[in-house]
C-alpha atoms as a PDB file:
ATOM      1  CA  UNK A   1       0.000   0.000   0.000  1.00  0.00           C
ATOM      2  CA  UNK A   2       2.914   2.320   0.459  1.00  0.00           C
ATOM      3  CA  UNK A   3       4.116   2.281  -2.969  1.00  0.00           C
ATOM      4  CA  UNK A   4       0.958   4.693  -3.939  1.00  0.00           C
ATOM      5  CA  UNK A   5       0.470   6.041  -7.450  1.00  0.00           C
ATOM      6  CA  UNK A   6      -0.867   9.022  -8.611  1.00  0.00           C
ATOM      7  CA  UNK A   7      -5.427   8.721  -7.912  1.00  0.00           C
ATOM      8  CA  UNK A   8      -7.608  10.374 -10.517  1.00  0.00           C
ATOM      9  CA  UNK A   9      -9.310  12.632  -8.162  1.00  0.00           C
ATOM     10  CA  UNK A  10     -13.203  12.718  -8.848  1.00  0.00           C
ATOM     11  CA  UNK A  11     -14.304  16.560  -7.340  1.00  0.00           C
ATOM     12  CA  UNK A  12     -17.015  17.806  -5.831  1.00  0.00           C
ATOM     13  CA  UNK A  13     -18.364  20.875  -6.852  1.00  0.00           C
ATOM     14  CA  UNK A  14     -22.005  20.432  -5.359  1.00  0.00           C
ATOM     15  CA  UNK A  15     -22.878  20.982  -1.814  1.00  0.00           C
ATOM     16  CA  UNK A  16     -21.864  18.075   0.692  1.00  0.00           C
ATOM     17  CA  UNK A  17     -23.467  16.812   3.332  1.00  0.00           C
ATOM     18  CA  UNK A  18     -22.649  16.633   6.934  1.00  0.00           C
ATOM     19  CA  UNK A  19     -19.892  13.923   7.489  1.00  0.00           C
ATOM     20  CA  UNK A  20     -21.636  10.758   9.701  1.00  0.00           C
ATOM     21  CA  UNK A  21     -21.153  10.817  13.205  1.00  0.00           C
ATOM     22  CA  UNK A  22     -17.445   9.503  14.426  1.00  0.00           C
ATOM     23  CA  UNK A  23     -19.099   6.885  17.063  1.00  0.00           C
ATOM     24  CA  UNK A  24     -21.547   5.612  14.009  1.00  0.00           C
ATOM     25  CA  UNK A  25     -18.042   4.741  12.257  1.00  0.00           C
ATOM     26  CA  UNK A  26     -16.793   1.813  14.708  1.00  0.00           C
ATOM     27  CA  UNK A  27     -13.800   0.941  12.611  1.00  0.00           C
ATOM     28  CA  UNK A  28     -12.924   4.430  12.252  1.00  0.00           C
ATOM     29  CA  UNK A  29      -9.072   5.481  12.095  1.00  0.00           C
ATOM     30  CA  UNK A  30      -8.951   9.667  12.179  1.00  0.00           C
ATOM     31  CA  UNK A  31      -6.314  11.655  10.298  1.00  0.00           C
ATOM     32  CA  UNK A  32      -6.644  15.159  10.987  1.00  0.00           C
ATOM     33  CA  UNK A  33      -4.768  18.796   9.706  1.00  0.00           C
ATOM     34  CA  UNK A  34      -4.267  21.009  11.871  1.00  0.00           C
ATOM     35  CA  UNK A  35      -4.223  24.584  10.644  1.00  0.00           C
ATOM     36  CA  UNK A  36      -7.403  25.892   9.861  1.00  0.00           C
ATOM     37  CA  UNK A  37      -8.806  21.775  11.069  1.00  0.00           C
ATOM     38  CA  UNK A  38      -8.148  21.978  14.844  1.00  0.00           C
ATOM     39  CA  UNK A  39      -6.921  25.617  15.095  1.00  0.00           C
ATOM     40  CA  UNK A  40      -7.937  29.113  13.558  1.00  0.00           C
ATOM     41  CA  UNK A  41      -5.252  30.059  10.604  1.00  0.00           C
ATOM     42  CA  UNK A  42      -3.511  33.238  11.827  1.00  0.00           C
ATOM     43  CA  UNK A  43      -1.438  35.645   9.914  1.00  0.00           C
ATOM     44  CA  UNK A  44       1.594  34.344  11.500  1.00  0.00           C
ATOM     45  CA  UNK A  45       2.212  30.338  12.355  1.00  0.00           C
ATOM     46  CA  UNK A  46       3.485  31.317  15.773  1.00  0.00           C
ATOM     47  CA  UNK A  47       0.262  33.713  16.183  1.00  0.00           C
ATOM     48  CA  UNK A  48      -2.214  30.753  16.440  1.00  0.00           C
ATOM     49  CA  UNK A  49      -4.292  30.301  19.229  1.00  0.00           C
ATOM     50  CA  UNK A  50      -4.307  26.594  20.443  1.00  0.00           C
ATOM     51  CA  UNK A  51      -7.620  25.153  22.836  1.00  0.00           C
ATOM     52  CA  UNK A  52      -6.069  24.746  26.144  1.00  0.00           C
ATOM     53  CA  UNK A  53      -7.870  21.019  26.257  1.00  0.00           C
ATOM     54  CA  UNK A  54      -6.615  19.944  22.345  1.00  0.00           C
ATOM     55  CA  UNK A  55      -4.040  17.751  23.873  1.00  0.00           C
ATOM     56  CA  UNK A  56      -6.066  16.152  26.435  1.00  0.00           C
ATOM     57  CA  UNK A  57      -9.338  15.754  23.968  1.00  0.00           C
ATOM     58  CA  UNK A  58      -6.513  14.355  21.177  1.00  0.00           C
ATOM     59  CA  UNK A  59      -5.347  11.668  23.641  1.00  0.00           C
ATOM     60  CA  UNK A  60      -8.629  10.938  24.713  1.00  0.00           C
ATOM     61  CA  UNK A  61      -9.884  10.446  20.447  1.00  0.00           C
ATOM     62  CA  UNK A  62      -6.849   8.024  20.746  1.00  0.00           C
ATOM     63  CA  UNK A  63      -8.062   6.157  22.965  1.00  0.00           C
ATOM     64  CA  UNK A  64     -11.706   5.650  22.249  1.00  0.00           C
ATOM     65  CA  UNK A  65     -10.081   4.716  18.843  1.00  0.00           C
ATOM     66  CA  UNK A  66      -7.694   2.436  20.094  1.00  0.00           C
ATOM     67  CA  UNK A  67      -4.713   3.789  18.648  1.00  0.00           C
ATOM     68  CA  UNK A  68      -6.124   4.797  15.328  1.00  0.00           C
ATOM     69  CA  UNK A  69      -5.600   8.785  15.634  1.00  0.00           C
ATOM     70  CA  UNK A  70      -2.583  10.756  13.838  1.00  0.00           C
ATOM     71  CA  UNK A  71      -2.560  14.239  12.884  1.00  0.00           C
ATOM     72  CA  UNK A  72      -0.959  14.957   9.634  1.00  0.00           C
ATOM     73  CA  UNK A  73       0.293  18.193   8.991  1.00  0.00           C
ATOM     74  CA  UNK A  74       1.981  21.206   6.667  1.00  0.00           C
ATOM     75  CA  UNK A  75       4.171  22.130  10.064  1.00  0.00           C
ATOM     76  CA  UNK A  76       6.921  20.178  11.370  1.00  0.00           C
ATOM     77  CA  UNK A  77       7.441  17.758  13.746  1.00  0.00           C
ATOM     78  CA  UNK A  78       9.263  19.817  15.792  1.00  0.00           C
ATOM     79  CA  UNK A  79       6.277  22.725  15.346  1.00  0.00           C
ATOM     80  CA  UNK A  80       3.675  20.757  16.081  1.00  0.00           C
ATOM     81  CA  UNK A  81       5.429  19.468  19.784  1.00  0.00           C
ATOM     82  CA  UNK A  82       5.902  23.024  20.312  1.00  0.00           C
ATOM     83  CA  UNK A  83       2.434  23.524  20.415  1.00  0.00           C
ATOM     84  CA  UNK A  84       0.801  20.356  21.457  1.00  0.00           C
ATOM     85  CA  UNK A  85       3.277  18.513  23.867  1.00  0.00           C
ATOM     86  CA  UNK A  86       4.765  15.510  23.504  1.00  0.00           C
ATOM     87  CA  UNK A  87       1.718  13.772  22.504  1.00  0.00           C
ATOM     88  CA  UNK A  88       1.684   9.829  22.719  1.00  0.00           C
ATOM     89  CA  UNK A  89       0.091   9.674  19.424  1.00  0.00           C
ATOM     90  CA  UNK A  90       1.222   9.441  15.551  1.00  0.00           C
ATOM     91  CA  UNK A  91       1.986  12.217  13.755  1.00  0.00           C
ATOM     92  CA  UNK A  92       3.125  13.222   9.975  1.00  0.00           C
ATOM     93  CA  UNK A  93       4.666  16.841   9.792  1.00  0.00           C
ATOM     94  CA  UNK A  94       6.051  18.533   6.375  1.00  0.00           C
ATOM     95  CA  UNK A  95       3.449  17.301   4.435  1.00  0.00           C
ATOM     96  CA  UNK A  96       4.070  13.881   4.925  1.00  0.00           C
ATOM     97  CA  UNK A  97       7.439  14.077   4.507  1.00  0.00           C
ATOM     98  CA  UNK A  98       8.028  12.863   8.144  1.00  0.00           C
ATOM     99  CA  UNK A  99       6.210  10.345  10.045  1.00  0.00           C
ATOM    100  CA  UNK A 100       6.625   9.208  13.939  1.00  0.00           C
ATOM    101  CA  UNK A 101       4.719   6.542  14.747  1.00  0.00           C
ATOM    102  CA  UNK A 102       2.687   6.796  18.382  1.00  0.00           C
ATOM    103  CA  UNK A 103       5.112   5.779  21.087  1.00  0.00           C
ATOM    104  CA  UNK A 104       8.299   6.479  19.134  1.00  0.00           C
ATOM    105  CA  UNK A 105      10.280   9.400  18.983  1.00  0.00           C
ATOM    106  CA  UNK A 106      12.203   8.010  16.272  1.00  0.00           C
ATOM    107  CA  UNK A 107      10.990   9.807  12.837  1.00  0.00           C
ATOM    108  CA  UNK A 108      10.586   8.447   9.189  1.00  0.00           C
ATOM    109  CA  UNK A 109      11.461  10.376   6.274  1.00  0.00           C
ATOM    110  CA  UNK A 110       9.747  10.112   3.368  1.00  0.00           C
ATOM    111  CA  UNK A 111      11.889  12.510   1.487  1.00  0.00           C
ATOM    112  CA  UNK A 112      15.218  13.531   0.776  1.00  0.00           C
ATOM    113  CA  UNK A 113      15.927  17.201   2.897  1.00  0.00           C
ATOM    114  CA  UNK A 114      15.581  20.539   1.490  1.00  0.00           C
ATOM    115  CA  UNK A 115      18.513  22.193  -0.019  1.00  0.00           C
ATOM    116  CA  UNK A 116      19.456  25.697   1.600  1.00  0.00           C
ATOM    117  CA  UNK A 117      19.757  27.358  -1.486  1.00  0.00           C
ATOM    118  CA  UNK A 118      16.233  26.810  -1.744  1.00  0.00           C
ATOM    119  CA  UNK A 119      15.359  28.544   1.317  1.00  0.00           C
ATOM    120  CA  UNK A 120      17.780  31.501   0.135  1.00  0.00           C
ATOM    121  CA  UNK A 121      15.960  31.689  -3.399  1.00  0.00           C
ATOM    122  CA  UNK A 122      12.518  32.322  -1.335  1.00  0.00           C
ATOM    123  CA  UNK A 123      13.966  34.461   0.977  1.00  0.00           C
ATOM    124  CA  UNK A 124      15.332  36.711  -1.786  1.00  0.00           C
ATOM    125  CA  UNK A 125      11.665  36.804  -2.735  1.00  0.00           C
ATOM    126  CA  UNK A 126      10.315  37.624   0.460  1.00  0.00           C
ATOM    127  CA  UNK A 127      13.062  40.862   0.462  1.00  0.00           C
ATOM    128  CA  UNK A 128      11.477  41.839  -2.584  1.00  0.00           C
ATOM    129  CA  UNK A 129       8.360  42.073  -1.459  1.00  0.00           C
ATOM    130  CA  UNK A 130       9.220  43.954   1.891  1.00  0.00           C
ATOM    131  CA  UNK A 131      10.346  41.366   3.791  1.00  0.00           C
ATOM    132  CA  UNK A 132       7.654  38.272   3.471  1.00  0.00           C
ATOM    133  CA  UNK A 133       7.811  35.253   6.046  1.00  0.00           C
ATOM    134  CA  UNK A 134       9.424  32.215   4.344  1.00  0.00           C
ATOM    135  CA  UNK A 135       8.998  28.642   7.054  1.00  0.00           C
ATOM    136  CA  UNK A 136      11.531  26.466   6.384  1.00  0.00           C
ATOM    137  CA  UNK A 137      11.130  23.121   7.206  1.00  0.00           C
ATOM    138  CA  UNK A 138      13.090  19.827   7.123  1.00  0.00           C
ATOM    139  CA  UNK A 139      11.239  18.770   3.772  1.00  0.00           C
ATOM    140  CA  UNK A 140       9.564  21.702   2.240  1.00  0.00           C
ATOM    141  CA  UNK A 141       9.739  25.660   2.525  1.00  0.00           C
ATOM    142  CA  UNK A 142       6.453  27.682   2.344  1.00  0.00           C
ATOM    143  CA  UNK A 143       6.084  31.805   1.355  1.00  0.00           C
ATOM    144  CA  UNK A 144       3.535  33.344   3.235  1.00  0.00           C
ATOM    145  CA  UNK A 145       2.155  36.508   1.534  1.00  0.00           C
ATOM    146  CA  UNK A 146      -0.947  37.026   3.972  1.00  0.00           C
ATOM    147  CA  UNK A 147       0.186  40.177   4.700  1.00  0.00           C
ATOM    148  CA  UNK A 148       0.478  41.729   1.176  1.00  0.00           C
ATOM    149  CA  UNK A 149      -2.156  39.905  -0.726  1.00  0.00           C
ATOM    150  CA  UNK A 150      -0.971  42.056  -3.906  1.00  0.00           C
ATOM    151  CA  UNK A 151       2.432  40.192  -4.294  1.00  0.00           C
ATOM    152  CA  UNK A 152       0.414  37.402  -4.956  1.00  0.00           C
ATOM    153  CA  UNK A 153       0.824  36.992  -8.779  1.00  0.00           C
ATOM    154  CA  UNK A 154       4.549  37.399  -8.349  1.00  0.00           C
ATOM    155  CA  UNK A 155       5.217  35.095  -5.158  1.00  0.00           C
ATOM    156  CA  UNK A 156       3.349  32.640  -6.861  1.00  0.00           C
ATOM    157  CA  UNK A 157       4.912  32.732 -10.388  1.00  0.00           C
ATOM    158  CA  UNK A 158       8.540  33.224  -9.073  1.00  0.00           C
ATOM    159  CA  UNK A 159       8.375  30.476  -6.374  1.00  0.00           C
ATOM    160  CA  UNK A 160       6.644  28.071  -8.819  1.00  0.00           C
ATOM    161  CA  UNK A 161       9.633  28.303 -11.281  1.00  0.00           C
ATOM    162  CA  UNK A 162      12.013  28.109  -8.355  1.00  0.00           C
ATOM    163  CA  UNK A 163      10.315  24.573  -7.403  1.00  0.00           C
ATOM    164  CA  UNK A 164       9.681  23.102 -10.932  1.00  0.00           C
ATOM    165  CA  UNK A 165      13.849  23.908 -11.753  1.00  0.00           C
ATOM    166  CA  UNK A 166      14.680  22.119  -8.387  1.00  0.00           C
ATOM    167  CA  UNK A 167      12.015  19.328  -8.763  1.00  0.00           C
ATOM    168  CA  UNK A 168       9.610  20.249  -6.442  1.00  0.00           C
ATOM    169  CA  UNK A 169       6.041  19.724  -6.040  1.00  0.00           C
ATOM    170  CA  UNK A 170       4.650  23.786  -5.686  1.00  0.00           C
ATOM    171  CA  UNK A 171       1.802  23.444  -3.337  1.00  0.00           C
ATOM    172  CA  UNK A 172      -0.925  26.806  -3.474  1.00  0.00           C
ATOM    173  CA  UNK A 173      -2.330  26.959  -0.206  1.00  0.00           C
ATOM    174  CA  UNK A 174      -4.465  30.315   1.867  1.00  0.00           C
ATOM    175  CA  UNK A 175      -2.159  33.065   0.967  1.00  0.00           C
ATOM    176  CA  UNK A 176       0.594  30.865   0.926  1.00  0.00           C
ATOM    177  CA  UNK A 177       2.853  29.162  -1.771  1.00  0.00           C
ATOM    178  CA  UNK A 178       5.236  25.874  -0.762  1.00  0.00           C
ATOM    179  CA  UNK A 179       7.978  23.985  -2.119  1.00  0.00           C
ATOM    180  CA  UNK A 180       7.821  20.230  -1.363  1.00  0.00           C
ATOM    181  CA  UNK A 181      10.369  18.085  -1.885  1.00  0.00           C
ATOM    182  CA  UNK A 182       9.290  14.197  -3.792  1.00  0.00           C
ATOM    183  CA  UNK A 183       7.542  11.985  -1.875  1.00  0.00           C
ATOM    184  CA  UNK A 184       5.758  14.557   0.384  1.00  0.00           C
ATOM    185  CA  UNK A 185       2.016  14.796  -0.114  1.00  0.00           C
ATOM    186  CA  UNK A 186      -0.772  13.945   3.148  1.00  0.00           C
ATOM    187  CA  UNK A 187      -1.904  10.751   0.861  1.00  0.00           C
ATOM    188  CA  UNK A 188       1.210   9.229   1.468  1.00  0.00           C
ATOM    189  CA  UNK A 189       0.917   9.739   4.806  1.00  0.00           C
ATOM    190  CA  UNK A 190      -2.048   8.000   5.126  1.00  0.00           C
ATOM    191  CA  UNK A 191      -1.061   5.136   2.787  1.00  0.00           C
ATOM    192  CA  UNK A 192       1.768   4.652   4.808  1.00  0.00           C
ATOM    193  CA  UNK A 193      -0.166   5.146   8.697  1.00  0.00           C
ATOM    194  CA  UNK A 194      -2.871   2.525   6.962  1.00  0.00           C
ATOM    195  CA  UNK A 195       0.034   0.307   6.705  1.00  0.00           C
ATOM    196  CA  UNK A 196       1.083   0.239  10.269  1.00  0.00           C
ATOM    197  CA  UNK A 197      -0.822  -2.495  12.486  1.00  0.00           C
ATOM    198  CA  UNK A 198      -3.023  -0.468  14.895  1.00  0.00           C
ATOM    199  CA  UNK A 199      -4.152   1.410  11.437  1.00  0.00           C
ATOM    200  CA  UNK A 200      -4.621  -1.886   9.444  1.00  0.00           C
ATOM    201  CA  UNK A 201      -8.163  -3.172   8.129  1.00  0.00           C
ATOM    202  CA  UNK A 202     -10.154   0.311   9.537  1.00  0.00           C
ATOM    203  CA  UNK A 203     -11.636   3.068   7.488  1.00  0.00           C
ATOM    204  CA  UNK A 204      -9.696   6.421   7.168  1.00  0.00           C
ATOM    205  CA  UNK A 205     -11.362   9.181   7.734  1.00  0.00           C
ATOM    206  CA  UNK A 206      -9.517  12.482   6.714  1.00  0.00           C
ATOM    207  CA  UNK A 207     -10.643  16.044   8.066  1.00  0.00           C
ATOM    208  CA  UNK A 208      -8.528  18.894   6.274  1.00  0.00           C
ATOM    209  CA  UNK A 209      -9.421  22.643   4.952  1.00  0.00           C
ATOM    210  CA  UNK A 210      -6.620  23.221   2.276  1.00  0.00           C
ATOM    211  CA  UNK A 211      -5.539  22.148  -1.363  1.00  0.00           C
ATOM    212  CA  UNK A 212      -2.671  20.590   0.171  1.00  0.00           C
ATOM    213  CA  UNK A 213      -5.039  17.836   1.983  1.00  0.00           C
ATOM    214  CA  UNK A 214      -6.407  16.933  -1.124  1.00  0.00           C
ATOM    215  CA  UNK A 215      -4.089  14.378  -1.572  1.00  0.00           C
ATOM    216  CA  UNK A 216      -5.328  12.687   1.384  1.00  0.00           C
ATOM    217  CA  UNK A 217      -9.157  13.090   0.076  1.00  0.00           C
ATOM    218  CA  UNK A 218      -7.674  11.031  -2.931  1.00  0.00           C
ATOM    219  CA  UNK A 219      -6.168   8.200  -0.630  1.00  0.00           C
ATOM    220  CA  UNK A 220      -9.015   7.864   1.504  1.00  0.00           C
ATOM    221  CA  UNK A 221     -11.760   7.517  -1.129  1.00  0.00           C
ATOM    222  CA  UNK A 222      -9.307   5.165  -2.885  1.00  0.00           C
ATOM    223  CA  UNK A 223      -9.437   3.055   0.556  1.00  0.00           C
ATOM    224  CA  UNK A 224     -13.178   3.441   0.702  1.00  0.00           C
ATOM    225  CA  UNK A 225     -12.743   5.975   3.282  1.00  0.00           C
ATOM    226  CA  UNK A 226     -14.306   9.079   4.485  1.00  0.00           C
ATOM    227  CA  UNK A 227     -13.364  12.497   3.680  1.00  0.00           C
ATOM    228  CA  UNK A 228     -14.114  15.923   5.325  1.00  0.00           C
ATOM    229  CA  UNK A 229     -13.697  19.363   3.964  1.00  0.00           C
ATOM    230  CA  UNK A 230     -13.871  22.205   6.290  1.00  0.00           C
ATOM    231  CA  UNK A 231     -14.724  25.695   5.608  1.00  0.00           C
ATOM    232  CA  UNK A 232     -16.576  27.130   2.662  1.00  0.00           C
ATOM    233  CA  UNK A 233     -17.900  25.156  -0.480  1.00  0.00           C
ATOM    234  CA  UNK A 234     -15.389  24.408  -3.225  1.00  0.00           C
ATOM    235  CA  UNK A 235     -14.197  21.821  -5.848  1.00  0.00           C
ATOM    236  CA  UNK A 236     -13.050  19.011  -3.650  1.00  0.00           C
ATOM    237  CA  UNK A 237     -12.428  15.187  -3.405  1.00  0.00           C
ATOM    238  CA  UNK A 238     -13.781  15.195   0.428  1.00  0.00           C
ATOM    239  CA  UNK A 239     -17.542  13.742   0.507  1.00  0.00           C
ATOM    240  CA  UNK A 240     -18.416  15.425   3.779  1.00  0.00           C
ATOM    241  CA  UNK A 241     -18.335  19.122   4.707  1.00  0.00           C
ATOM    242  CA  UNK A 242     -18.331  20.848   8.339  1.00  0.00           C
ATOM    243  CA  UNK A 243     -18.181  24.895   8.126  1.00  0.00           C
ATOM    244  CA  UNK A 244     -15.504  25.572  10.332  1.00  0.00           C
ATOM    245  CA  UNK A 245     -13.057  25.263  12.998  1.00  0.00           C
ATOM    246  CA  UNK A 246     -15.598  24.891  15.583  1.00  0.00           C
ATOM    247  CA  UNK A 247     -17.861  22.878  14.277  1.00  0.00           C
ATOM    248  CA  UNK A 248     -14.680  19.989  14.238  1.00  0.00           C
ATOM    249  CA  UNK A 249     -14.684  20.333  17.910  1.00  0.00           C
ATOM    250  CA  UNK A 250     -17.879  19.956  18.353  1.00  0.00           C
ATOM    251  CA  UNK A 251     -17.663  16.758  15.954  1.00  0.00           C
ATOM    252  CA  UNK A 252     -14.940  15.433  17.746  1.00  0.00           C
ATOM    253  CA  UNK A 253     -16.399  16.066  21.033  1.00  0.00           C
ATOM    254  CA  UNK A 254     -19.648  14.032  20.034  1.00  0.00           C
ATOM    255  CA  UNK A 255     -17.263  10.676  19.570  1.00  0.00           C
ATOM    256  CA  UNK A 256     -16.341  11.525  23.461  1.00  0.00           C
ATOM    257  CA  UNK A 257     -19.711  11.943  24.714  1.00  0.00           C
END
C-alpha cells in the first residue's frame, strides 16, 4: 500500500453533506490537519491560538479509537510538539514528509531534505516584497504573503519556477505558496499510517481545509474511506463538509460523549 500512485481525483463541486457521526463509524481510524482543522489560521504560524484542552481531547480520540488517531500536517514535527506537547500519538509533519509513529520518537522520512539554497531563493523573494515570512522546514519551505495579498501573482509565479527547476512539487495553499520536496504529499501519509498495524483493516477518515489535503481526500476515497472538507464550499475530493473550525470540535467532542 505504500508504494501509492498518482489517484484520478473525482471533485465535488455540489454541496456536501454533513460527514456521519465519528461513534456511528466503529472501525474508524482519524487523520486530521491542523491549521485551519483543529486551530484558527492566523497571519503568522506562531500567532495561532491553540484550545487549552486539544491535547487532552486528542489523547482521549486516541483512545476511544484504540490507537487509530494521527494528525498529519503542513508544520513540522518539531512545530507541532511546540504547540501540542509531547503527545503519545502518531503524527506526519512537512506534508508527509516525516512520520513518527505513536510511542516512538524516532521519525521516518519520506523525502530527501531541502537544499538551503532553496530557502535563500525564497527568501530573496520575500526581500522583494518587503520582507515576506518564508517557514523552512526539514522537507519543504512555504512563502507566506498574507500580509500583502498584492504580491500574490509574483510570489506565486517566481516560487513556482524556483520549485519546478529544483524538482519540487509547488503546493498553493491560503495566501501561501510551498515547495515540497518528492515523496511529500498527506496521501502518502495515510497510505503509509494505513500500513502500520493499529491502522490496518479500519476506514480512514480524513478532516482537512486546504488544497494541500487533497491528496489525502484522494487516498481515503481510494481506501473506501471518508473524507471531510472544512470551511466554505469548493471543488473538492472530500464527501463530507463541516463549516468551520468549531464545528470539528464539536464533531470530535460528540465521539467523546
Amino acid at each position: 500500500m505504500t508504494a501509492r500512485s498518482n489517484v484520478s481525483i473525482a471533485l465535488h463541486a455540489s454541496s456536501l453533506p454533513p460527514p456521519p457521526a465519528l461513534n456511528s463509524l466503529p472501525d474508524a481510524a482519524l487523520f486530521l490537519d491542523f491549521d485551519g482543522t483543529l486551530v484558527e489560521i492566523a497571519p503568522h504560524p506562531d500567532a495561532i491560538h491553540v484550545p487549552p484542552d486539544l491535547a487532552e481531547q486528542l489523547a482521549r480520540l486516541n483512545a476511544r479509537l484504540g490507537g487509530r488517531l494521527a494528525i498529519v500536517s503542513g508544520r513540522s514535527l518539531a512545530d507541532l510538539d511546540r504547540h501540542l506537547g509531547k503527545l503519545n500519538i502518531a503524527m506526519a509533519g512537512s506534508h508527509g514528509g516525516e512520520i513518527r509513529p505513536a510511542g516512538s520518537r524516532d521519525v521516518q522520512s519520506l523525502a530527501p531534505p531541502l537544499p538551503g539554497e532553496v530557502v535563500r531563493s525564497l527568501q530573496a523573494i520575500a526581500r522583494d516584497h518587503g520582507g515576506l515570512l518564508v517557514e523552512p522546514k526539514p522537507f519543504s519551505a512555504a512563502i507566506h504573503y498574507r500580509e500583502k495579498p498584492s504580491a500574490e501573482a509574483d510570489v506565486v509565479a517566481r516560487a513556482s519556477a524556483l520549485g519546478k527547476a529544483a524538482n519540487m512539487t509547488v503546493k498553493r495553499g491560503k495566501m501561501v505558496v510551498e515547495l515540497v520536496m518528492p515523496g511529500s504529499d498527506k496521501g502518502r501519509a495515510v497510505m503509509q499510517f494505513m500500513d502500520m498495524p493499529e491502522f490496518h483493516g479500519a476506514r480512514p477518515v480524513f478532516v482537512g481545509d486546504d488544497i494541500t489535503d487533497e491528496d489525502a481526500f484522494g487516498a481515503v476515497k481510494e481506501l473506501k474511506g471518508e473524507g471531510i472538507l472544512v470551511g466554505p464550499e469548493r471543488a473538492t475530493a472530500a464527501t463530507s463538509r463541516l463549516p468551520g473550525v468549531a464545528d470539528v470540535h464539536d464533531w470530535l467532542r460528540q465521539a467523546l460523549t
